[in-house]
Protein backbone atom coordinates (compact mmCIF):
# COMPACT_ATOMS: atom_id res chain seq x y z
CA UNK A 1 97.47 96.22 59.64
CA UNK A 2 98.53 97.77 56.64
CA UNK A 3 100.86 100.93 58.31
CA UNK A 4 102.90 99.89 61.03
CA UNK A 5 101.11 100.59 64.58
CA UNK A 6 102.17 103.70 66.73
CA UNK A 7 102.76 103.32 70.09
CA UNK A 8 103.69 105.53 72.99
CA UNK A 9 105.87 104.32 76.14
CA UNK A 10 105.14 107.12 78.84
CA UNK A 11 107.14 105.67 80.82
CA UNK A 12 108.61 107.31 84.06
CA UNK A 13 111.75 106.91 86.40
CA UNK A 14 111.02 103.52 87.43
CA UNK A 15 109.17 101.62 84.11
CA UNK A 16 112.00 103.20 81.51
CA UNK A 17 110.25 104.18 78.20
CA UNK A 18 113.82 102.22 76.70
CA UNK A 19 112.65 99.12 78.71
CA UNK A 20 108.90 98.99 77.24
CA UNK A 21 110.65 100.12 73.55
CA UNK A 22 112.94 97.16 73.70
CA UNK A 23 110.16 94.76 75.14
CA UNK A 24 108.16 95.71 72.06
CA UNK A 25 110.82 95.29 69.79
CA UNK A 26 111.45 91.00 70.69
CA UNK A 27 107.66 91.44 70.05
CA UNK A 28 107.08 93.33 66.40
CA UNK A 29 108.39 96.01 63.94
CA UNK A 30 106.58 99.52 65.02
CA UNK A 31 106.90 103.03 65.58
CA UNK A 32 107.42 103.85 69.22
CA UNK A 33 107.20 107.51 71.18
CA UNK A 34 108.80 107.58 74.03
CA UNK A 35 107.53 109.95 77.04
CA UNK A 36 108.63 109.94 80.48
CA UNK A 37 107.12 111.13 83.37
CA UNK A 38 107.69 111.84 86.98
CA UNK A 39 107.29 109.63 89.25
CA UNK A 40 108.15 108.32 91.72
CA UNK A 41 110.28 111.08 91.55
CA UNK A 42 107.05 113.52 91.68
CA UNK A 43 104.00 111.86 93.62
CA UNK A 44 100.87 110.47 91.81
CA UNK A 45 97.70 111.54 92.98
CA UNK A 46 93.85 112.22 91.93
CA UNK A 47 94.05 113.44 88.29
CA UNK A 48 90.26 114.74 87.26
CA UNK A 49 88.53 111.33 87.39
CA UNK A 50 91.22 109.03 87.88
CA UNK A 51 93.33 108.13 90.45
CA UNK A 52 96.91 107.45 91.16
CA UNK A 53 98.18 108.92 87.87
CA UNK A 54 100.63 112.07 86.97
CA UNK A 55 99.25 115.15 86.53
CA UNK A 56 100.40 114.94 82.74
CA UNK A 57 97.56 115.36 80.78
CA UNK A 58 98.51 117.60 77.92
CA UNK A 59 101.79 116.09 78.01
CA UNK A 60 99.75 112.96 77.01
CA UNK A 61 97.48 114.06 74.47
CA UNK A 62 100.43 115.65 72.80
CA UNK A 63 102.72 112.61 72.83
CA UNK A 64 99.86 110.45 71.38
CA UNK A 65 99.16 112.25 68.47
CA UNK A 66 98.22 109.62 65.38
CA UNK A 67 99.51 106.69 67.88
CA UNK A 68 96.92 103.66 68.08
CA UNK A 69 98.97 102.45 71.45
CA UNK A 70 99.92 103.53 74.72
CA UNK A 71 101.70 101.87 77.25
CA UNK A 72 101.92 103.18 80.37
CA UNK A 73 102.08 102.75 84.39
CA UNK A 74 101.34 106.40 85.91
CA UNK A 75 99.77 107.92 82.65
CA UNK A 76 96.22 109.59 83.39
CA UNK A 77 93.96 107.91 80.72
CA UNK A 78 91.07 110.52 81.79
CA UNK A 79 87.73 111.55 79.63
CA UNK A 80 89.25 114.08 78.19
CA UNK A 81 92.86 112.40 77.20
CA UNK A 82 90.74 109.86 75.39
CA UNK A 83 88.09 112.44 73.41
CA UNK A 84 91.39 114.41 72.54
CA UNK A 85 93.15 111.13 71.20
CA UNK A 86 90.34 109.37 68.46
CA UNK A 87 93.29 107.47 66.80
CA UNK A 88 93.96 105.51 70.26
CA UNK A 89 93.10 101.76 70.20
CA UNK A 90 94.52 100.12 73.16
CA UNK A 91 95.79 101.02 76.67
CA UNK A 92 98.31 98.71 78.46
CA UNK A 93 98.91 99.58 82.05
CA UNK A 94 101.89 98.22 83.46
CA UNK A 95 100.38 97.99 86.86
CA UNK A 96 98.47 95.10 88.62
CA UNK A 97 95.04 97.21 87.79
CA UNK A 98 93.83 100.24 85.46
CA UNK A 99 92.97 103.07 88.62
CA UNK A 100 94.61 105.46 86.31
CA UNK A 101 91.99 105.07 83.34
CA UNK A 102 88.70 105.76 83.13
CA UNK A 103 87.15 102.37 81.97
CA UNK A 104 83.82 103.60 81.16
CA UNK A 105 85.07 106.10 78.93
CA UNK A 106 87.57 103.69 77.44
CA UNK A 107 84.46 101.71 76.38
CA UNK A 108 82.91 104.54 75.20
CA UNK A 109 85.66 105.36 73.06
CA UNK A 110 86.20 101.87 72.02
CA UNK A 111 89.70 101.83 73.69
CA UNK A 112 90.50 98.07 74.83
CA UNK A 113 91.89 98.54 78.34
CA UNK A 114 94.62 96.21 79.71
CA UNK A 115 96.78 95.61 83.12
CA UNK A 116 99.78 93.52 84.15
CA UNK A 117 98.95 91.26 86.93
CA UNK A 118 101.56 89.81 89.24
CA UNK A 119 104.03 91.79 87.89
CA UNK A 120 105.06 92.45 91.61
CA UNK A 121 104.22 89.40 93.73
CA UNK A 122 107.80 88.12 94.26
CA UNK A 123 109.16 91.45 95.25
CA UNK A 124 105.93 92.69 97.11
CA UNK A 125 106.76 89.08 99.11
CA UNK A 126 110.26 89.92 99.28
CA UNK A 127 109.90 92.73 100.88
CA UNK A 128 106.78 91.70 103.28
CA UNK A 129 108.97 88.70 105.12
CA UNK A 130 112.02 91.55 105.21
CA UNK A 131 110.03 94.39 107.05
CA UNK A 132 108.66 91.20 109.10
CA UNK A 133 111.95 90.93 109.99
CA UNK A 134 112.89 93.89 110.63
CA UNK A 135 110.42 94.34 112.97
CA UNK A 136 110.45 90.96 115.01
CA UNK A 137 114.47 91.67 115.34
CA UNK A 138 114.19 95.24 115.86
CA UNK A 139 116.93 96.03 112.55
CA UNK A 140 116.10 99.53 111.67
CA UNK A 141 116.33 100.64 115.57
CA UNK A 142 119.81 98.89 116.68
CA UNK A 143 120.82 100.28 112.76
CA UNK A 144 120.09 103.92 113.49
CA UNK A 145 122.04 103.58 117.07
CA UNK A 146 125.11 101.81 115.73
CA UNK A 147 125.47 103.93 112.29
CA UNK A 148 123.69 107.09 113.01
CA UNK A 149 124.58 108.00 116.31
CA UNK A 150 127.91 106.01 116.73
CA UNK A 151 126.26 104.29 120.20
CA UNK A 152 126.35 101.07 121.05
CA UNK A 153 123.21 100.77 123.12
CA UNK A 154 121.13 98.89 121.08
CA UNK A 155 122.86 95.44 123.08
CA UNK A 156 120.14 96.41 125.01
CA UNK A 157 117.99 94.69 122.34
CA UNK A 158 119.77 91.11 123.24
CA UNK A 159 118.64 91.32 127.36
CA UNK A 160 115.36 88.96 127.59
CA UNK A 161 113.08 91.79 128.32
CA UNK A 162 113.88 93.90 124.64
CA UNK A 163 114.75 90.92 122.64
CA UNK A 164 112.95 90.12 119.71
CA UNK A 165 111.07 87.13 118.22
CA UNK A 166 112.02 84.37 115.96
CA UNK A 167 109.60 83.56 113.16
CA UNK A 168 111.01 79.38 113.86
CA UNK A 169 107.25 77.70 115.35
CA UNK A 170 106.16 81.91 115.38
CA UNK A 171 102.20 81.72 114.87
CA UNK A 172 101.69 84.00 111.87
CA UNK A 173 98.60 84.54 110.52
CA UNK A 174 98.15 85.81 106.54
CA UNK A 175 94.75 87.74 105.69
CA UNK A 176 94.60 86.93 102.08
CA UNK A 177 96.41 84.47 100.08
CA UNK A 178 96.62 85.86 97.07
CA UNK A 179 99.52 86.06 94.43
CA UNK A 180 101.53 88.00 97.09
CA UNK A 181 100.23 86.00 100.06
CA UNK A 182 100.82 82.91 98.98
CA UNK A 183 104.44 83.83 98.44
CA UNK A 184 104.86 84.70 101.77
CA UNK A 185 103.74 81.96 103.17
CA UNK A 186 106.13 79.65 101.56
CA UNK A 187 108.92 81.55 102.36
CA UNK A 188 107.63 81.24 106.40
CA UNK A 189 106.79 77.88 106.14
CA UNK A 190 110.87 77.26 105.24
CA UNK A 191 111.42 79.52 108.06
CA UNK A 192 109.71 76.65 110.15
CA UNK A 193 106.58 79.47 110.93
CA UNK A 194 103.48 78.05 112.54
CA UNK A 195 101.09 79.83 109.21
CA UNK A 196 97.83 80.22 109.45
CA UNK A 197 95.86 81.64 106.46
CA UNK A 198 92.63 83.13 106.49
CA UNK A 199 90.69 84.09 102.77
CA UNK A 200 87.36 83.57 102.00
CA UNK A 201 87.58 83.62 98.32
CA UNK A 202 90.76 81.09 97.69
CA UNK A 203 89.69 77.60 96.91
CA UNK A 204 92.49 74.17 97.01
CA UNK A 205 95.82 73.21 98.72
CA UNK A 206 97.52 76.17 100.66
CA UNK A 207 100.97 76.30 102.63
CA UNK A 208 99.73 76.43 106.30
CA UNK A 209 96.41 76.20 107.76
CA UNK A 210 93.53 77.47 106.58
CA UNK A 211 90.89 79.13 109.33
CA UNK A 212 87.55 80.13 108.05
CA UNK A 213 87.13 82.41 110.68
CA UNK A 214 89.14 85.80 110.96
CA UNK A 215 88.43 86.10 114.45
CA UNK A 216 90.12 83.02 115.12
CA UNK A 217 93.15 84.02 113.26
CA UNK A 218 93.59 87.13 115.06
CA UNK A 219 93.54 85.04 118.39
CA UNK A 220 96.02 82.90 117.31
CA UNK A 221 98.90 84.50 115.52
CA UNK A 222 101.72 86.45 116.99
CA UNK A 223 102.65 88.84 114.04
CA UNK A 224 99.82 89.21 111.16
CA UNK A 225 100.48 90.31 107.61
CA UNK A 226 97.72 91.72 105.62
CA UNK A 227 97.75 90.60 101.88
CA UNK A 228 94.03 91.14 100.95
CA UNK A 229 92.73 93.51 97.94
CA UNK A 230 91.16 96.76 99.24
CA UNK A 231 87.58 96.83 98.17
CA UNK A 232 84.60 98.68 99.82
CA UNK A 233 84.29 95.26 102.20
CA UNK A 234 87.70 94.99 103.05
CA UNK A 235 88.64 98.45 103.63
CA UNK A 236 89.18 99.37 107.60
CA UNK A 237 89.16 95.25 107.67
CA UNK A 238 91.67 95.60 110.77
CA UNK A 239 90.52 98.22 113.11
CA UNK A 240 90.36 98.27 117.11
CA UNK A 241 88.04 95.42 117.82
CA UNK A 242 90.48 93.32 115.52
CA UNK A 243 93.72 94.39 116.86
CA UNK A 244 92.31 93.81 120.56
CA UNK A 245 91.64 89.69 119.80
CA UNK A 246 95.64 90.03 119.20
CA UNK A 247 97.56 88.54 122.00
CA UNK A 248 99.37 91.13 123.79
CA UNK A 249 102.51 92.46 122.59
CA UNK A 250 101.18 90.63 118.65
CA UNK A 251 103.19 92.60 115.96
CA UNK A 252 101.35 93.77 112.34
CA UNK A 253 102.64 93.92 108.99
CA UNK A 254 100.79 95.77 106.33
CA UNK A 255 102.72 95.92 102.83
CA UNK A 256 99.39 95.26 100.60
CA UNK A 257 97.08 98.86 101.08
CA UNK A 258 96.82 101.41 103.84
CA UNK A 259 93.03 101.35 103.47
CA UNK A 260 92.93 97.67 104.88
CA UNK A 261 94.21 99.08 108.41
CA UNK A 262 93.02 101.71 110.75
CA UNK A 263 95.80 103.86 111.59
CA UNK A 264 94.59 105.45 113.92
CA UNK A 265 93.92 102.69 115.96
CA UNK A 266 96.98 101.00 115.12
CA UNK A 267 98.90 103.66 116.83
CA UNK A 268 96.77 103.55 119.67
CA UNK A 269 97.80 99.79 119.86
CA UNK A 270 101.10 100.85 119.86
CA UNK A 271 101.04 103.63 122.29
CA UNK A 272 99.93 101.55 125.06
CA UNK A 273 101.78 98.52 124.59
CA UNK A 274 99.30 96.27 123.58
CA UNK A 275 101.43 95.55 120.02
CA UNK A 276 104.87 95.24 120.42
CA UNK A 277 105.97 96.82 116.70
CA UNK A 278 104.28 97.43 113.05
CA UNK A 279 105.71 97.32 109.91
CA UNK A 280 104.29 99.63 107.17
CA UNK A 281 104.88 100.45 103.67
CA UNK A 282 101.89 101.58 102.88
CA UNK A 283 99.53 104.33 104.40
CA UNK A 284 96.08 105.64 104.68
CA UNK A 285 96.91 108.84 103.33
CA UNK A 286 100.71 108.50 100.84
CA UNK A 287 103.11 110.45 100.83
CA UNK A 288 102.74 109.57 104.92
CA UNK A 289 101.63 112.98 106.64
CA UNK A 290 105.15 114.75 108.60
CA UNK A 291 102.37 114.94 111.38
CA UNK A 292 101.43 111.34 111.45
CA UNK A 293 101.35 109.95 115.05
CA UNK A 294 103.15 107.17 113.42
CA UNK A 295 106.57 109.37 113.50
CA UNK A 296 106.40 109.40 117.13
CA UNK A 297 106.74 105.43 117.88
CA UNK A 298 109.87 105.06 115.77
CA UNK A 299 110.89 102.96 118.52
CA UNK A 300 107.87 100.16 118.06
CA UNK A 301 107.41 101.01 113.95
CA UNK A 302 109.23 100.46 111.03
CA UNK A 303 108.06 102.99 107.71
CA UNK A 304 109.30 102.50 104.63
CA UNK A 305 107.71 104.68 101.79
CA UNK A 306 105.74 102.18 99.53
CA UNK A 307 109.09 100.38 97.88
CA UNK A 308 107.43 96.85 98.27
CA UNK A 309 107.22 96.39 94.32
CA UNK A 310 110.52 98.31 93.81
CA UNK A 311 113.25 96.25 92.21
CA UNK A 312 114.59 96.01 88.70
CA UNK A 313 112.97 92.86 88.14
CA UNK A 314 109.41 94.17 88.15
CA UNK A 315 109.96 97.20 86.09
CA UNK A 316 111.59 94.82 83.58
CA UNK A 317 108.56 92.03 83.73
CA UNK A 318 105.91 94.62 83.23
CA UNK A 319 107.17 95.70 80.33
CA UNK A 320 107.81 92.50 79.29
CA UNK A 321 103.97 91.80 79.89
CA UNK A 322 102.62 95.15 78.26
CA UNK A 323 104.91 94.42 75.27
CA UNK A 324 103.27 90.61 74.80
CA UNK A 325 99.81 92.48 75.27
CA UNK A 326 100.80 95.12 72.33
CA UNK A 327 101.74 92.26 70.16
CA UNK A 328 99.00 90.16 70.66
CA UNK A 329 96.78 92.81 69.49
CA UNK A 330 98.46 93.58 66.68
CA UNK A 331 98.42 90.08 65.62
CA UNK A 332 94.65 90.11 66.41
CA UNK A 333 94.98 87.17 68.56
CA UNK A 334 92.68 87.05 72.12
CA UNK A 335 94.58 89.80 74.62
CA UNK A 336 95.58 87.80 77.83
CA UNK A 337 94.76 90.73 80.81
CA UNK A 338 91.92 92.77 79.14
CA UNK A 339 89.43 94.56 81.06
CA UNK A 340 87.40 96.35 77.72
């Protein structure tokens, strides 16, 4: 290109705009905008077409005035964003996928579209096998005693009856086995886990045993962790009929998407005893609902508010990742993660 490129880094309070603007600068010599908008600090939600973005449109448009680039996690890359914006060429989303651009319009608009995939696996695992944890050994609840209400009654969690489980030869079964799934199940296997992995769509070696049947996976594991993508198929995947095959007092972890479990039947689970404990960080309806059922089983649950990709690390690879994708383009060399 004969004029430098343009690019804007609406970034927001996790993915710094100074973190994409230095990861572009190891990567070529261009003009960057920085924006920054609010999340996490304000929630992301439905923004016209698109979903999971901040309500930032104008903010947008204005910012990418002239700019051929925009780089972005929570920026909403909606119809009108991209009619208002004819100089914009390419859309990086730091994310592992685009929900908050409209890819038919992109095409229309002959916007190339990319993501950044796996930008979150390690912590997303992380964080899975530490509210597993959590929840086998009952963390949060002796926590809250001991620190929050100066009372040493959770040594009621070491008599047999209300002591927890140990994941050593713990049947675990993983429903997926993706980048974040099969994470987790190497750090269980060097726990000494019994794993059992059920995914229809994964092909070659895996750590643990593979079961074609999800059915027979439910049967067989004490504490599940879902790790599959929500799709139209998978969503509701684990409802009542599925948590019933779980042997009694079973214990489910869910750190992938609240549309792959029904809540509502989870806390039924819960309420009568049937599952032991849940660990959640993610939710059918996010933020989670001050009248969710689930607030009333704080003994059996442990909530955390959707922090499984939150570390340092991940805001620093993805915009490592966009900034490779910007210079690729600019080099007019094949993009790695395009979708358009």
């Amino acid at each position: 290109m004969s004029e430098p490129v343009r690019v804007v880094a609406a970034g927001d309070h996790f993915i710094l705009p100074s973190l994409v603007t230095a990861a572009i600068a190891h990567e070529l010599d261009c003009d960057v905008r920085e924006l920054t908008l609010g999340w996490p600090l304000e929630p992301f939600g439905p923004v016209a077409e698109v979903t999971e973005a901040s309500d930032a449109e104008d903010e947008l448009i204005d910012a990418l005035a002239g700019a051929q680039v925009l780089v972005t996690q929570m920026g909403p890359v909606t119809e009108r964003v991209l009619g208002a914006c004819p100089d914009l060429r390419l859309v990086v989303v730091c994310r592992g996928g685009p929900v908050n651009v409209n890819l038919d319009a992109a095409k229309r608009h002959d916007v190339r579209v990319c993501f950044a995939p796996g930008r979150n696996a390690a912590a997303t695992a992380e964080f899975t096998v530490g509210l597993m944890l959590a929840a086998l050994r009952r963390i949060p609840q002796a926590h809250n005693l001991l620190a929050g209400q100066g009372s040493w009654e959770g040594a009621t969690y070491y008599t047999y009856e209300h002591s927890g489980l140990e994941l050593e030869d713990l049947p675990v079964g993983l429903v997926g086995y993706g980048a974040v799934g099969s994470r987790v199940a190497r750090a269980l296997c060097a726990f000494g886990a019994q794993v059992m992995v059920h995914d229809p769509y994964v092909r070659g070696e895996i750590h643990g045993l593979r079961l074609s049947s999800l059915d027979e996976l439910l049967r067989r594991s004490r504490v599940i962790t879902l790790h599959a993508r929500l799709t139209a198929e998978t969503r509701g995947l684990i409802g009542a009929r599925e948590l019933e095959l779980l042997p009694r007092g079973a214990v489910v972890v869910n750190a992938a998407r609240g549309g792959l479990l029904d809540q509502d039947a989870l806390c039924d689970a819960l309420e009568s005893g049937r599952l032991s404990a849940a660990a959640l960080d993610t939710y059918a309806t996010e933020p989670l609902p001050a009248g969710s059922r689930l607030h009333a089983l704080a003994e059996r649950v442990v909530l955390t508010p959707h922090l499984g990709g939150a570390s340092q690390a991940v805001a620093e690879k993805a915009a490592r990742i966009a900034a490779e994708e910007v210079g690729r383009w600019v080099r007019g060399e094949p993009l790695a993660h395009c979708l358009t």
